[in-house]
N, C-alpha and C. Protein backbone atom coordinates (compact mmCIF):
# COMPACT_ATOMS: atom_id res chain seq x y z
N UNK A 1 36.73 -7.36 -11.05
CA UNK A 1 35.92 -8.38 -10.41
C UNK A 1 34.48 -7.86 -10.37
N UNK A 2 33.63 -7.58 -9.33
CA UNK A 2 32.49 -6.98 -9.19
C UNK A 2 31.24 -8.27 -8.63
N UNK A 3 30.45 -7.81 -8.21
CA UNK A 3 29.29 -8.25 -8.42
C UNK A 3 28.12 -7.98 -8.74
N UNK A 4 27.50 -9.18 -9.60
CA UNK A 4 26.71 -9.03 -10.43
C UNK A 4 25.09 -8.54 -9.70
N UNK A 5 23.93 -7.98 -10.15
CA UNK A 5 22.80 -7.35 -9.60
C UNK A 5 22.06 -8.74 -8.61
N UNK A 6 22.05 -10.06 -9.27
CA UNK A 6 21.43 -11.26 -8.64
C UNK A 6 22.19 -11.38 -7.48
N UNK A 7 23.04 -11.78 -7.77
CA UNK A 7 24.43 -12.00 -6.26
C UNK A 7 23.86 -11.17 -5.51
N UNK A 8 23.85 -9.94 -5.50
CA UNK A 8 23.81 -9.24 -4.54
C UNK A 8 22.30 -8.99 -4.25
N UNK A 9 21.40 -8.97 -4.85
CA UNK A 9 19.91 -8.93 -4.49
C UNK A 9 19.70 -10.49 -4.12
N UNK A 10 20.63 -10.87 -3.85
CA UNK A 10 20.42 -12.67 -3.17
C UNK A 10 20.59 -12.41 -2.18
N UNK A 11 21.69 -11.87 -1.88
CA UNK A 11 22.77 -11.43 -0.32
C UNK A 11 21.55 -10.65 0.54
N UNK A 12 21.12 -9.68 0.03
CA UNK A 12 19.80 -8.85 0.42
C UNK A 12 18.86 -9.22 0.96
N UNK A 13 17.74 -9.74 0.05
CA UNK A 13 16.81 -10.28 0.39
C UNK A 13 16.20 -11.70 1.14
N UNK A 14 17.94 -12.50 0.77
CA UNK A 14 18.05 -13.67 2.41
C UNK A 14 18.18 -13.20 3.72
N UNK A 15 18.80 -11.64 3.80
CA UNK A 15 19.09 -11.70 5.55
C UNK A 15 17.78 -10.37 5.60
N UNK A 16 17.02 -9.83 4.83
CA UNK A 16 15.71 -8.86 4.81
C UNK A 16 14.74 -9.27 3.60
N UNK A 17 14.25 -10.46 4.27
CA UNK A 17 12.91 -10.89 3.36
C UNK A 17 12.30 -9.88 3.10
N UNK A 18 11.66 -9.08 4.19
CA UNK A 18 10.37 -7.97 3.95
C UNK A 18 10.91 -7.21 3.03
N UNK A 19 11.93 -6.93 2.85
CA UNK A 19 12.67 -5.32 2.70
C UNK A 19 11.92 -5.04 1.10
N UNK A 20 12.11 -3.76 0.81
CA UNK A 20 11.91 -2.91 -0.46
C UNK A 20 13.37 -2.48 -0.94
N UNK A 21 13.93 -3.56 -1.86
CA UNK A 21 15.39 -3.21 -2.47
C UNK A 21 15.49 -2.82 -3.93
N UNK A 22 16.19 -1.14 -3.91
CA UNK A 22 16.14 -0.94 -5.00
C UNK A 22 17.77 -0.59 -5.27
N UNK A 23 18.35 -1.58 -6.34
CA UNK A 23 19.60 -1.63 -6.43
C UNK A 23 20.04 -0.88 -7.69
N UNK A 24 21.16 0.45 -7.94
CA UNK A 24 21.55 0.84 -8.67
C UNK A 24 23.14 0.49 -8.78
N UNK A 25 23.50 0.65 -10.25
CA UNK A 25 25.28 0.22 -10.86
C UNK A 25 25.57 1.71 -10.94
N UNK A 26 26.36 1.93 -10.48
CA UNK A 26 27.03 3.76 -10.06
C UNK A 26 27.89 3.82 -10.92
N UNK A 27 28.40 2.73 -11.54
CA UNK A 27 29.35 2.85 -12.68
C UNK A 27 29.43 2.13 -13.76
N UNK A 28 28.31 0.89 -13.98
CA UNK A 28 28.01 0.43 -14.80
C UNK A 28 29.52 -0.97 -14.97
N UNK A 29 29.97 -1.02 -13.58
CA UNK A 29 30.75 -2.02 -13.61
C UNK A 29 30.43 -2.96 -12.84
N UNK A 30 29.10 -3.10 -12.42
CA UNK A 30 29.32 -4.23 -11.09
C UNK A 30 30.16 -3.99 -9.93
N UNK A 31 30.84 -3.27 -9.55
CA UNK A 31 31.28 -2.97 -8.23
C UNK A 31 31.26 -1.70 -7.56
N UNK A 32 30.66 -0.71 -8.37
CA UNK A 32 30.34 0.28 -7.39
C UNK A 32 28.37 0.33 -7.50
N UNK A 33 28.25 0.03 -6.18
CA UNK A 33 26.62 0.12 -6.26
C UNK A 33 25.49 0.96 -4.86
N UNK A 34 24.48 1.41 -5.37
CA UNK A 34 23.91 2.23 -4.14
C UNK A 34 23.03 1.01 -3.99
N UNK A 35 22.46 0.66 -2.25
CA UNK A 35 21.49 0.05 -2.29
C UNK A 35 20.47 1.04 -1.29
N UNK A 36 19.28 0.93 -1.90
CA UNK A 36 18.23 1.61 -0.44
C UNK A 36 17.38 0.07 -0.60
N UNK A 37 17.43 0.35 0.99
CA UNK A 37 16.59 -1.13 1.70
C UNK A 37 15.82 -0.18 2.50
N UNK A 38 14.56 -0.68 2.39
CA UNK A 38 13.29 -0.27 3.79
C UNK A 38 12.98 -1.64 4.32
N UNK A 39 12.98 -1.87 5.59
CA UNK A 39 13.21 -3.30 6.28
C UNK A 39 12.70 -2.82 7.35
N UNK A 40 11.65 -3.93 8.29
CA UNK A 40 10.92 -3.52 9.67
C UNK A 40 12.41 -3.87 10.73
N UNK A 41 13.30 -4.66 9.59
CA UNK A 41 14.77 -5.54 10.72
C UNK A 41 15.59 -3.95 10.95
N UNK A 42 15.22 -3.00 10.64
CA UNK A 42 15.68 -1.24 10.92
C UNK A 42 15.12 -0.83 12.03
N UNK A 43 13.80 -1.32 12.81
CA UNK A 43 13.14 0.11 13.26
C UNK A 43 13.88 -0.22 14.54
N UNK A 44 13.83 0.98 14.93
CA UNK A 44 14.48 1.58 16.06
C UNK A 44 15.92 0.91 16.05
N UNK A 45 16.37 0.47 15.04
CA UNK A 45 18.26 0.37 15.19
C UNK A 45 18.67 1.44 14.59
N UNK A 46 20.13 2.20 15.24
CA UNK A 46 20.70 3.35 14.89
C UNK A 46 21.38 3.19 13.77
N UNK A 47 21.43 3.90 12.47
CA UNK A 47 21.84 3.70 11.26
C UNK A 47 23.14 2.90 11.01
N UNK A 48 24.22 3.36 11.98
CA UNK A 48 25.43 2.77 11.95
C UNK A 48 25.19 1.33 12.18
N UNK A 49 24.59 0.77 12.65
CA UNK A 49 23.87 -0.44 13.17
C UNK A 49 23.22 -1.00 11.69
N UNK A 50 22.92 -0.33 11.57
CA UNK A 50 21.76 -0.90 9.93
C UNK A 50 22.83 -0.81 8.73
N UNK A 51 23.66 -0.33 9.03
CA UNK A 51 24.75 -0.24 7.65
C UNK A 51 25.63 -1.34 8.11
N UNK A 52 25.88 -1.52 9.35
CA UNK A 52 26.67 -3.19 9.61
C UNK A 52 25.79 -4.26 9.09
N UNK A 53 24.59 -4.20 9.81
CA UNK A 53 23.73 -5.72 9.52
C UNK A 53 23.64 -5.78 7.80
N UNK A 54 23.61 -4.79 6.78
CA UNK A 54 23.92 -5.51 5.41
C UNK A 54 25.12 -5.64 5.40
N UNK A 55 26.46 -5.11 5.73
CA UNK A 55 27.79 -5.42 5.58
C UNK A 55 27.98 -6.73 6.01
N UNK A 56 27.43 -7.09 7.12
CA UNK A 56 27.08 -8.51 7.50
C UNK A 56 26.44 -9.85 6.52
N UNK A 57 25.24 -9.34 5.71
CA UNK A 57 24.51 -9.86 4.81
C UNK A 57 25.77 -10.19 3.57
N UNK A 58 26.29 -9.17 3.37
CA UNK A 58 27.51 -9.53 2.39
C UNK A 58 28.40 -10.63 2.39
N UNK A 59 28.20 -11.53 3.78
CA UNK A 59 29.62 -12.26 3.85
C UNK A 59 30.68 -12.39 3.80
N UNK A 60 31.33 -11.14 4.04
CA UNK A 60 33.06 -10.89 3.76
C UNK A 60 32.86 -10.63 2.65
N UNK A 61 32.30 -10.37 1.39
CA UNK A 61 32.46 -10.31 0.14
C UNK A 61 32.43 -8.67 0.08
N UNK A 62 31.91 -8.04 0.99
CA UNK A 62 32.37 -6.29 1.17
C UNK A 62 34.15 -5.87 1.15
N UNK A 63 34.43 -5.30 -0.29
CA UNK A 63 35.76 -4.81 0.11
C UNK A 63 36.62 -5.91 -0.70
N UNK A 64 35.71 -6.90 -0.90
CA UNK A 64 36.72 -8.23 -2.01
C UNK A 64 36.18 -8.12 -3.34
N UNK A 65 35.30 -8.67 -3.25
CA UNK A 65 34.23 -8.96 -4.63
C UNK A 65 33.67 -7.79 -4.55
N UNK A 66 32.89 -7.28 -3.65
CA UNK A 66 32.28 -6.09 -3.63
C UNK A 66 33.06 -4.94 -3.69
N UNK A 67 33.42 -4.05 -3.95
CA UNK A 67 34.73 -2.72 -4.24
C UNK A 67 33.92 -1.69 -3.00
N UNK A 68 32.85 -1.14 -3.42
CA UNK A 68 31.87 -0.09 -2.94
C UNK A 68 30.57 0.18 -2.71
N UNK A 69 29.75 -0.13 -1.71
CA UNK A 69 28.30 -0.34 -1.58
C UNK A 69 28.15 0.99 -1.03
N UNK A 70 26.59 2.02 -1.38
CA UNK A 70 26.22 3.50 -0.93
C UNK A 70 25.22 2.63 -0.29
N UNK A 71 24.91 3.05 0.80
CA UNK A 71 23.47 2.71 1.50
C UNK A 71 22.70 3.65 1.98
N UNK A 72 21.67 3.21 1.79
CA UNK A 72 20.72 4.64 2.08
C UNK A 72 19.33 3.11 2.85
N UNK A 73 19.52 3.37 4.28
CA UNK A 73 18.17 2.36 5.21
C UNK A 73 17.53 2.89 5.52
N UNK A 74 16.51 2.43 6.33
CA UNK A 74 15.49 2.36 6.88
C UNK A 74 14.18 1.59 7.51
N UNK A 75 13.29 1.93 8.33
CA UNK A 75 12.49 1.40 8.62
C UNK A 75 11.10 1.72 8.05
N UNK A 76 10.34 1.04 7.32
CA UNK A 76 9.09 1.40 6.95
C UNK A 76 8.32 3.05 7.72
């Protein structure tokens, strides 16, 4: 299955307009992927917190369509 780089830089940048997303294919299959987001929707939330709100952005599609997301956040 997998998803494709648009899908998911859709999913992204609707729930973190501002953000700086740079999306890599970890396996060149569409389902294993690293994302780093820099987003002001980070500052002062505790990481575990910032790795839900994109798991959130995903729509249930984390763990179905999606296999494996690396995240690496932050706040400007």
């Amino acid at each position: 299955m997998g998803m494709s780089r648009d899908t998911l830089m859709k999913y992204l940048t609707e729930a973190f307009p501002d953000a700086e997303i740079t999306l890599t294919d970890l396996a060149g299959d569409d389902n294993h992927w690293q994302a780093e987001i820099v987003s002001t929707a980070f500052a002062g939330v505790p990481r575990v917190r910032q790795h839900q709100m994109v798991y959130d952005a995903l729509k249930g599609d984390m763990g179905g369509v999606l296999h494996a997301l690396a995240l690496k956040t932050r706040a400007p």
